[in-house]
C-alpha atoms as a PDB file:
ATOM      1  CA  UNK A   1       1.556  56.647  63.859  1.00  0.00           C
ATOM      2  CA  UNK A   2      -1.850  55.345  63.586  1.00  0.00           C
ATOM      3  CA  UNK A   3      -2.467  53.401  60.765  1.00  0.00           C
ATOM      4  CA  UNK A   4      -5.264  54.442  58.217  1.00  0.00           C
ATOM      5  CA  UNK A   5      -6.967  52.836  55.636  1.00  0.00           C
ATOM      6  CA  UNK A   6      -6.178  54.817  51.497  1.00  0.00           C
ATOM      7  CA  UNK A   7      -7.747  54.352  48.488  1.00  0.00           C
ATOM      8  CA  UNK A   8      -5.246  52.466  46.344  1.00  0.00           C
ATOM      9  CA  UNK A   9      -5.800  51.196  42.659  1.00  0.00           C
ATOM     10  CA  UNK A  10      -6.429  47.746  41.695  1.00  0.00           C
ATOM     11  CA  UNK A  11      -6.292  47.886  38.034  1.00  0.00           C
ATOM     12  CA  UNK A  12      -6.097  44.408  36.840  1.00  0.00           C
ATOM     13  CA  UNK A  13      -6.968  43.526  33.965  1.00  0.00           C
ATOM     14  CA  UNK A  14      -9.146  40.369  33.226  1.00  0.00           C
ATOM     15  CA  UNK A  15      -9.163  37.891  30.553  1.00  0.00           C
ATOM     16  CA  UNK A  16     -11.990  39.534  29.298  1.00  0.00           C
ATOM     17  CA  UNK A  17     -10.044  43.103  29.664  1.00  0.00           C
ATOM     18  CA  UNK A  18     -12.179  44.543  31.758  1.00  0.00           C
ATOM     19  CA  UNK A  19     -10.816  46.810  34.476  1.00  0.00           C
ATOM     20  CA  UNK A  20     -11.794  47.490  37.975  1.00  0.00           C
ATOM     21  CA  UNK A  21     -11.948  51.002  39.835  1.00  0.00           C
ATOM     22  CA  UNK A  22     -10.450  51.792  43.148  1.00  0.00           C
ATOM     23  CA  UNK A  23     -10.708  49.505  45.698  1.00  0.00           C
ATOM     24  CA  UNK A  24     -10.060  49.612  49.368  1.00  0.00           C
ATOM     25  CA  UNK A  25      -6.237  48.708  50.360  1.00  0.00           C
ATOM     26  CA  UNK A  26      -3.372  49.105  52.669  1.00  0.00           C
ATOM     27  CA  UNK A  27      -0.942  48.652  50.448  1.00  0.00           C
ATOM     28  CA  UNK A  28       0.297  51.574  47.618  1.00  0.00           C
ATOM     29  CA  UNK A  29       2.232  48.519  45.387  1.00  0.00           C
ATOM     30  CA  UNK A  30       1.060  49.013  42.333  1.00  0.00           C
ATOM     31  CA  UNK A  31       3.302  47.396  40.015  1.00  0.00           C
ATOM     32  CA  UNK A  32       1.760  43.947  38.823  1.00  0.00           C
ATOM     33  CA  UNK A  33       3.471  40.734  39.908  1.00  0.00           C
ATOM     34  CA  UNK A  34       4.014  39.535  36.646  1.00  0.00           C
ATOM     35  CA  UNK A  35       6.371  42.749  35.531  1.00  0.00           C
ATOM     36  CA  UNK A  36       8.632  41.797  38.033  1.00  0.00           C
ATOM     37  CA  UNK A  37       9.376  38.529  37.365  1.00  0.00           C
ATOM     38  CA  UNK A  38      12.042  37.154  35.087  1.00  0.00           C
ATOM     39  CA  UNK A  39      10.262  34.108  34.669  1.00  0.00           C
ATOM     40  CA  UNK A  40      10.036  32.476  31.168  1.00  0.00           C
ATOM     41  CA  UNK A  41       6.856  30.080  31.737  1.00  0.00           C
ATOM     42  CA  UNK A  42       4.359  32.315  31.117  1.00  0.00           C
ATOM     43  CA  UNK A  43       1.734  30.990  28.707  1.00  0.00           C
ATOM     44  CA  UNK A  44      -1.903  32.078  28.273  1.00  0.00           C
ATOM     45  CA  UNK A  45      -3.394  29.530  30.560  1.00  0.00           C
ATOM     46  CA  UNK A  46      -1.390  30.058  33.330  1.00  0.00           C
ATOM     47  CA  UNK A  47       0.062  26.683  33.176  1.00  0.00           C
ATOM     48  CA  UNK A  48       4.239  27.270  32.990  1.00  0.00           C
ATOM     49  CA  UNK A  49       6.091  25.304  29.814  1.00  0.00           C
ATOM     50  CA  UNK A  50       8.115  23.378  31.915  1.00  0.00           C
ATOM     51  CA  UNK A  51       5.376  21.261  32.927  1.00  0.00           C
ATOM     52  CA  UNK A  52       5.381  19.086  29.764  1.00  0.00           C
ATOM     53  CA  UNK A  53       5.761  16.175  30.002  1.00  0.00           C
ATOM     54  CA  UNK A  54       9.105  14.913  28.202  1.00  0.00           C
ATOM     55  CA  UNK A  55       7.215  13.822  25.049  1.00  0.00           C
ATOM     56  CA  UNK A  56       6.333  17.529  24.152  1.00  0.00           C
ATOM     57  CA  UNK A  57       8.802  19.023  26.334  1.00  0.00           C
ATOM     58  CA  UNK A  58       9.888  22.777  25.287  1.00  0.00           C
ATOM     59  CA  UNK A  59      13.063  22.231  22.382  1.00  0.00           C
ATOM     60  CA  UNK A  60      16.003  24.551  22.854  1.00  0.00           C
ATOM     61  CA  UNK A  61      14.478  27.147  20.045  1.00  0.00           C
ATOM     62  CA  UNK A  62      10.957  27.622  22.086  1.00  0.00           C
ATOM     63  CA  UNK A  63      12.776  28.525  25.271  1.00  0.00           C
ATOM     64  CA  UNK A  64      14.682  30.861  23.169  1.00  0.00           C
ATOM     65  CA  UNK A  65      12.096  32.121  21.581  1.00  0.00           C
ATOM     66  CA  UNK A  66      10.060  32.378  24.968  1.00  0.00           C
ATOM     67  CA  UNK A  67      12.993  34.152  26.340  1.00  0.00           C
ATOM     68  CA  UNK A  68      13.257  36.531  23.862  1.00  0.00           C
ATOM     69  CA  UNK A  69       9.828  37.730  24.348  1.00  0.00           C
ATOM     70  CA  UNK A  70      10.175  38.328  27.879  1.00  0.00           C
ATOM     71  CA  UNK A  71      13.232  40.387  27.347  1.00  0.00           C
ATOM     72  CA  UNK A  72      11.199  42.381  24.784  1.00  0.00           C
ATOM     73  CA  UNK A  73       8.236  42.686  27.498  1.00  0.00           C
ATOM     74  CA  UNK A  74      10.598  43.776  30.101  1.00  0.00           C
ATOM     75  CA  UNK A  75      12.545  46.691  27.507  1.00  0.00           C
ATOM     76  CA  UNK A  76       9.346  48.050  26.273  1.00  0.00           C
ATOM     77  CA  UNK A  77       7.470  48.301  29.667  1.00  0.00           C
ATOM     78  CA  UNK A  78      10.253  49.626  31.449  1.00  0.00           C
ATOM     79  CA  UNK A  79       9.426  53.169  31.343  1.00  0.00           C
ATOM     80  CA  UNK A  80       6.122  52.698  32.589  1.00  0.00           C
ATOM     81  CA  UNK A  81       7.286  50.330  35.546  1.00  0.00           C
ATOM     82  CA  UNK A  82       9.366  53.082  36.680  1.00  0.00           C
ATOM     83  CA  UNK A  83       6.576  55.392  36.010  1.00  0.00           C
ATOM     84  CA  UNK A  84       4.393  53.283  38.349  1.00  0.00           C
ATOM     85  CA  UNK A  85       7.310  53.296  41.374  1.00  0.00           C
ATOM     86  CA  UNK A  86       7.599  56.976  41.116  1.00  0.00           C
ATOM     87  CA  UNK A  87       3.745  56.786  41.854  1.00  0.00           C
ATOM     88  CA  UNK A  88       4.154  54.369  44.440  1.00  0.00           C
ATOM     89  CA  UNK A  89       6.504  56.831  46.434  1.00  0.00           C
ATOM     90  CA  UNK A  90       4.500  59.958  45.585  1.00  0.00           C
ATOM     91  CA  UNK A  91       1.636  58.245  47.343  1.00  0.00           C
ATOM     92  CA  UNK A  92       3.861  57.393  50.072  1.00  0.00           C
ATOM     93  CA  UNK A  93       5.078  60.333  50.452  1.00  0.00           C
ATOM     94  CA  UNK A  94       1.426  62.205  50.763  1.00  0.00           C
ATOM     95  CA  UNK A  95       0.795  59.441  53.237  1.00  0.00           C
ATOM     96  CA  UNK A  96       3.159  59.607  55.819  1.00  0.00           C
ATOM     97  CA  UNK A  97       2.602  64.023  55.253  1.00  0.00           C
ATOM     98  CA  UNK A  98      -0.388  63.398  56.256  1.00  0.00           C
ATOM     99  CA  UNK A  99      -2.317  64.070  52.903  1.00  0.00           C
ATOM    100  CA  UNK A 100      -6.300  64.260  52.568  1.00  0.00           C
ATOM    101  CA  UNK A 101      -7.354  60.550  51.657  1.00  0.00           C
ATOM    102  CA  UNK A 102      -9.093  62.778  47.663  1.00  0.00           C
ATOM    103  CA  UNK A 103      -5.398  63.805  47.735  1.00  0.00           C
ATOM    104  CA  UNK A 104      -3.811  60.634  47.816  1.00  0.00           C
ATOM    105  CA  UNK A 105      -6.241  58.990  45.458  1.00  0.00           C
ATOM    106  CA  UNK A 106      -5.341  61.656  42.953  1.00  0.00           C
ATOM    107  CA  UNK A 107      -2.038  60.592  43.181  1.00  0.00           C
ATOM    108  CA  UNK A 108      -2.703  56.826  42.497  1.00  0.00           C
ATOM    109  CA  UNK A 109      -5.304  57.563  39.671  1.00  0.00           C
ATOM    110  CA  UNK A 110      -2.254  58.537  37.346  1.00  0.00           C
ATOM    111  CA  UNK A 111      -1.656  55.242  37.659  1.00  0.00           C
ATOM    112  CA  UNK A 112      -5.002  53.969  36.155  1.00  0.00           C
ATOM    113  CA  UNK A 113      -3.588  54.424  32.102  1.00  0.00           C
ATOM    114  CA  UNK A 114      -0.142  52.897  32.888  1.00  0.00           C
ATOM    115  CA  UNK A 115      -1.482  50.230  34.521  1.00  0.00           C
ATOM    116  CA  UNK A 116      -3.693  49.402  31.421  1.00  0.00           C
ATOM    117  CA  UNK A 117      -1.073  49.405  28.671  1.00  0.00           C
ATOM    118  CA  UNK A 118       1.469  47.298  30.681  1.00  0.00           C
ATOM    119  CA  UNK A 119      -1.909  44.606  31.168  1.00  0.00           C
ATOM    120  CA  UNK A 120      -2.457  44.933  27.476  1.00  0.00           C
ATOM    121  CA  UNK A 121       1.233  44.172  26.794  1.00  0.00           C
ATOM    122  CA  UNK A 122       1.167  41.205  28.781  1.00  0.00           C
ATOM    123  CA  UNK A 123      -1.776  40.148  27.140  1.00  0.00           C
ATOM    124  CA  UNK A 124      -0.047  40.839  23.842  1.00  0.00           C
ATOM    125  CA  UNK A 125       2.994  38.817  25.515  1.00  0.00           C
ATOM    126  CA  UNK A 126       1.045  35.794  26.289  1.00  0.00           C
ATOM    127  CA  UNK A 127      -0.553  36.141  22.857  1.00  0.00           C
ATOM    128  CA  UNK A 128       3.191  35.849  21.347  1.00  0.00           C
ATOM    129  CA  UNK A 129       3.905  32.963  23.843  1.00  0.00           C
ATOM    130  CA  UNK A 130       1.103  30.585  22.756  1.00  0.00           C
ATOM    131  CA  UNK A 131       2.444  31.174  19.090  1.00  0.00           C
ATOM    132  CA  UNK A 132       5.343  29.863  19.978  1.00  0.00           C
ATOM    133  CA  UNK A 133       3.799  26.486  21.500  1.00  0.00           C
ATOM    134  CA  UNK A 134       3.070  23.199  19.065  1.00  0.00           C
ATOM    135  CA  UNK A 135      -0.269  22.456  18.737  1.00  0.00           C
ATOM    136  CA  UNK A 136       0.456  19.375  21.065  1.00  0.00           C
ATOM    137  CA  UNK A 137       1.603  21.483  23.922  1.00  0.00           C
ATOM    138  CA  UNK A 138      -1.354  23.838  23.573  1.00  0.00           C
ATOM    139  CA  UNK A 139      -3.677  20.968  23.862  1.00  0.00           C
ATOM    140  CA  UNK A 140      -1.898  19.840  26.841  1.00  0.00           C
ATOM    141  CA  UNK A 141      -2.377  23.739  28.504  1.00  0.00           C
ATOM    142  CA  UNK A 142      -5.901  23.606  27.891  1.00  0.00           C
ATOM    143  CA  UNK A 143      -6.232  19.917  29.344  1.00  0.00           C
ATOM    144  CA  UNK A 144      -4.404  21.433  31.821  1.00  0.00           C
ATOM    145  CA  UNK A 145      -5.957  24.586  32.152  1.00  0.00           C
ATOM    146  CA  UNK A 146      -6.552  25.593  36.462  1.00  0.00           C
ATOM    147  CA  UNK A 147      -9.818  26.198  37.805  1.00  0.00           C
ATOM    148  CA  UNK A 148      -8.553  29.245  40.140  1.00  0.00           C
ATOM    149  CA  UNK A 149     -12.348  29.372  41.666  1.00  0.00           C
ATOM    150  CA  UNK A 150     -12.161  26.158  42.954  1.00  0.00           C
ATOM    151  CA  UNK A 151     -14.213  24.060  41.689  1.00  0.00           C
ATOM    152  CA  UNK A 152     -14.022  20.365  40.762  1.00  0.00           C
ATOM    153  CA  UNK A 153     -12.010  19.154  37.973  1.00  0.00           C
ATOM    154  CA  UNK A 154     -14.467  18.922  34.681  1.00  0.00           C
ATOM    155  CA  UNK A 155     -14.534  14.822  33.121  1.00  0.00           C
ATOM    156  CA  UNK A 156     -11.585  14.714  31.132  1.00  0.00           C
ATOM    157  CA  UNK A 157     -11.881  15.318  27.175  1.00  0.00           C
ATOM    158  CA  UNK A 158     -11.857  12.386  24.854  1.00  0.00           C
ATOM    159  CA  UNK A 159      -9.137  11.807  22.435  1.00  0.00           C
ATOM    160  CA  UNK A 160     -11.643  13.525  19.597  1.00  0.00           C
ATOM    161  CA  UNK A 161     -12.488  16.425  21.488  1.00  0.00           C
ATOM    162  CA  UNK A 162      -9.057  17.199  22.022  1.00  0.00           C
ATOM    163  CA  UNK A 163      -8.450  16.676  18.400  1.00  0.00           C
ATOM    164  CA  UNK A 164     -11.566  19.072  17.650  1.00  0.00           C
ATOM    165  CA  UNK A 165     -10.658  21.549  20.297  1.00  0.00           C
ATOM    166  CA  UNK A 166      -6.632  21.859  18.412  1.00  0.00           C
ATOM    167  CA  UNK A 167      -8.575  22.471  15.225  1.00  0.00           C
ATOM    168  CA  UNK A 168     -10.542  25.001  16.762  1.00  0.00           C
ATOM    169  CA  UNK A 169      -7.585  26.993  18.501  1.00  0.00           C
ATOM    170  CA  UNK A 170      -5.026  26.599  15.367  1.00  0.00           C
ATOM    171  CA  UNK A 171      -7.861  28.078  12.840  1.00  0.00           C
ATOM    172  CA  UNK A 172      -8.398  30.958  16.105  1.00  0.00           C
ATOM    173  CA  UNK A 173      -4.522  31.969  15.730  1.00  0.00           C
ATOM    174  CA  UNK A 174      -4.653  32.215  12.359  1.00  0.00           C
ATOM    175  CA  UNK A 175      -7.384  34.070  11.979  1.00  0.00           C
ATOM    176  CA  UNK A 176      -5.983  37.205  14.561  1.00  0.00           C
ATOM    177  CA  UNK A 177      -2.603  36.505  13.584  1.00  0.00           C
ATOM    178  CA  UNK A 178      -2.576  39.339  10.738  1.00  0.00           C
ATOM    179  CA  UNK A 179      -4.300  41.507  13.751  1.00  0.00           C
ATOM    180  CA  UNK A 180      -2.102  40.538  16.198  1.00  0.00           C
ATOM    181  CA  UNK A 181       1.171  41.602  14.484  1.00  0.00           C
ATOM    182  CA  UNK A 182      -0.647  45.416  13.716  1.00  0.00           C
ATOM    183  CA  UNK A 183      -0.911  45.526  17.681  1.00  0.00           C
ATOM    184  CA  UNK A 184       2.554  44.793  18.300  1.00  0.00           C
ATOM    185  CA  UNK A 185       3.241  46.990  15.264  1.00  0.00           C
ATOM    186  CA  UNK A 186       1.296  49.645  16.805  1.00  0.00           C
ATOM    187  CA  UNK A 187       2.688  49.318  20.224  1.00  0.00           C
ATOM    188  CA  UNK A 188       6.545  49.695  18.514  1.00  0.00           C
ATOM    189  CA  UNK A 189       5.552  52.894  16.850  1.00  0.00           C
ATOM    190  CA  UNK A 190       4.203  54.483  20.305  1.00  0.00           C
ATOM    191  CA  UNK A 191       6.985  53.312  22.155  1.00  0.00           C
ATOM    192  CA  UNK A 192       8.967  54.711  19.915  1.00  0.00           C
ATOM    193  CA  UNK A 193       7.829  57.790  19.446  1.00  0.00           C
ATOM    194  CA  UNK A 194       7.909  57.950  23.294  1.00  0.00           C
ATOM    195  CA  UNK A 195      11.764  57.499  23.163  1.00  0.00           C
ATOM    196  CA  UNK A 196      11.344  60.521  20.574  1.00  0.00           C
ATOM    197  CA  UNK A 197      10.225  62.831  23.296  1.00  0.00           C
ATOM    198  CA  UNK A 198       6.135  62.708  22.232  1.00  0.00           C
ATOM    199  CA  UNK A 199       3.089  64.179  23.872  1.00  0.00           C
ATOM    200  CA  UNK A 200       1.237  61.314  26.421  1.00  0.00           C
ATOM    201  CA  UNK A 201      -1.814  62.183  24.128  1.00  0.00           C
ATOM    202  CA  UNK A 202       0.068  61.516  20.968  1.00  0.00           C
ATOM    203  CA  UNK A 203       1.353  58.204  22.106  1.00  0.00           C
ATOM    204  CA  UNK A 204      -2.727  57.802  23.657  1.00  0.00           C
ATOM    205  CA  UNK A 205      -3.734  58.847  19.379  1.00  0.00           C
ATOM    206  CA  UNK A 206      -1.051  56.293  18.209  1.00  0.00           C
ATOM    207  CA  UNK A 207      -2.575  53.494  20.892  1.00  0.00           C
ATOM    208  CA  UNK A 208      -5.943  54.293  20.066  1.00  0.00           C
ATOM    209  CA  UNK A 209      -5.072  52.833  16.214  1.00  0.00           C
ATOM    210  CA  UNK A 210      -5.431  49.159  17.933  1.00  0.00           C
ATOM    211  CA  UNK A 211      -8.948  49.547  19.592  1.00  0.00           C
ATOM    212  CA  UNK A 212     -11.056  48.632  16.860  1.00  0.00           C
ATOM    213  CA  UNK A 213      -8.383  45.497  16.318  1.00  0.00           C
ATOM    214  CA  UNK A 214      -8.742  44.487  19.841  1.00  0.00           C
ATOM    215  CA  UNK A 215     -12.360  44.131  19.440  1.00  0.00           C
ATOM    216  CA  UNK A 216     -11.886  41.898  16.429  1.00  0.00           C
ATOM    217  CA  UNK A 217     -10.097  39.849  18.537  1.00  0.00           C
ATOM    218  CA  UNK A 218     -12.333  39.595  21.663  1.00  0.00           C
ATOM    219  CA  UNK A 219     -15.293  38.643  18.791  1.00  0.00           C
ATOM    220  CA  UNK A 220     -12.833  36.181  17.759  1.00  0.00           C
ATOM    221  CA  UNK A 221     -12.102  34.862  21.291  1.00  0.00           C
ATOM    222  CA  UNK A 222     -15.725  35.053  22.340  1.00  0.00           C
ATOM    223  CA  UNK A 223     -16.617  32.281  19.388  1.00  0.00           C
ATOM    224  CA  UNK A 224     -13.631  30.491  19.780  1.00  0.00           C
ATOM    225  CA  UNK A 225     -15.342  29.716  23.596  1.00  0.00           C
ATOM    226  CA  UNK A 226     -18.435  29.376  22.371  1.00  0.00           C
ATOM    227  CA  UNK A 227     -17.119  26.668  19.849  1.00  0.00           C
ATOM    228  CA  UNK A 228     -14.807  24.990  22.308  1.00  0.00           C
ATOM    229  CA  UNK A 229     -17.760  24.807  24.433  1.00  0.00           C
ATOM    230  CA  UNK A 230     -20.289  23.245  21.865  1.00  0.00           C
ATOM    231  CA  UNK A 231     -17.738  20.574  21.750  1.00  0.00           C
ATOM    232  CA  UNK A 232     -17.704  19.533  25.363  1.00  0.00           C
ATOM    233  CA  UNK A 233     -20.434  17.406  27.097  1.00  0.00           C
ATOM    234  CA  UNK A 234     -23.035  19.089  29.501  1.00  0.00           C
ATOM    235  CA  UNK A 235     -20.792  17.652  32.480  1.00  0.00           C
ATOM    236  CA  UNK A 236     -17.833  19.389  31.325  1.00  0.00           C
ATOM    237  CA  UNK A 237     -19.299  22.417  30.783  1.00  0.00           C
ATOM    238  CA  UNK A 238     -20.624  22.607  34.297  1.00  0.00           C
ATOM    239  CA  UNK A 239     -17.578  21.410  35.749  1.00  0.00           C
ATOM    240  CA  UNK A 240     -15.715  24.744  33.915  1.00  0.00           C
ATOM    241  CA  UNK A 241     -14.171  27.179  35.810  1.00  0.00           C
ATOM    242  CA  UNK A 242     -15.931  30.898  34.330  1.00  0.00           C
END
């Protein structure tokens, strides 16, 4: 059969949580990498725990506690992830029928709002995750932190930056903390009124509580970068990866 090009979604969401529309792909996967793994070194710099080194090195009670959060992830996004492969072989379905190209894309844009709340709950996961960390190891991520565009490696901070840039993120965390736990809170009630048979647009009302919270934060995270970066030299602010 000849092979033709569909309209599939590619809904990922950025550190800034923006999403993109509908791109132009072969492939109808549409379940993110990350819900499929079992993994347990997922931070919010995308630098895995067991990278330490032995001086800060994950104790018995963070892996545990990193653990348990992914087991959480993976019990309250497992609805949607087998939402999203039901899509998957809808769409697969309507392509090997045959199916109009506006026909198939229909299909896949159901995935669009699924696809959102699992990125905000890993979001919300990694949030979790760097709560568990010392401030130590958090320094360490963001010394660490990968420059995914390639660029060259920024000069490395001085001992007071560091020390200036932990200040910065500790007073960050707690200031959302208190508007972190109403997200997760928030998320609980609509999965749980899911599992108590409600409407999609009741769980959307219940989900739509955290909006104005999740702007708080991304003011929050906005200055916290615009701090962090008042600290670093002019080099090291060029040699950033944006």
């Amino acid at each position: 059969m000849k092979r033709i090009t569909i309209a599939a979604l590619a809904l990922l969401v950025a550190c800034s949580s923006q999403t993109t529309g509908p791109t132009e792909s072969d492939s109808l996967i549409l379940v993110p990498d990350f819900a499929n793994s079992s993994a347990v070194e997922v931070d919010a710099a995308g630098v895995g725990g067991s990278r330490f080194p032995e001086d800060i090195a994950l104790t018995a009670e963070q892996k545990a506690a990193v653990a348990a959060l992914h087991q959480e992830f993976r019990e309250a996004t497992a609805a949607d992830i087998e939402a999203l492969h039901a899509i998957e072989a809808e769409a697969r379905a309507a392509h090997q029928a045959g199916q109009s190209r506006e026909e198939i894309r229909a299909i896949l844009e159901r995935a669009r709002p699924i696809l959102e709340r699992l990125h905000q709950a890993f979001a919300e996961l990694k949030a979790a995750i760097w709560e568990v960390y010392t401030p130590e190891q958090r320094a360490w991520i963001e010394a660490h932190r990968p420059a995914p565009c390639g660029t060259q490696r920024p000069p490395p901070l001085t001992d007071e930056q560091k020390q200036q840039v932990r200040a910065l993120q500790e007073a960050f965390v707690d200031q959302v903390r208190e508007a972190m736990v109403r997200i997760r809170q928030i998320v609980q009630e609509a999965h749980e009124a899911a599992q108590a048979g409600a409407s999609r647009e009741e769980i959307q009302a219940i989900l739509h509580q955290a909006e104005g919270i999740k702007q708080e934060i991304r003011r929050a995270e906005r200055q916290l970068q615009a701090d962090i970066d008042a600290v670093l030299t002019e080099a090291q602010r060029a040699g950033k990866c944006r």
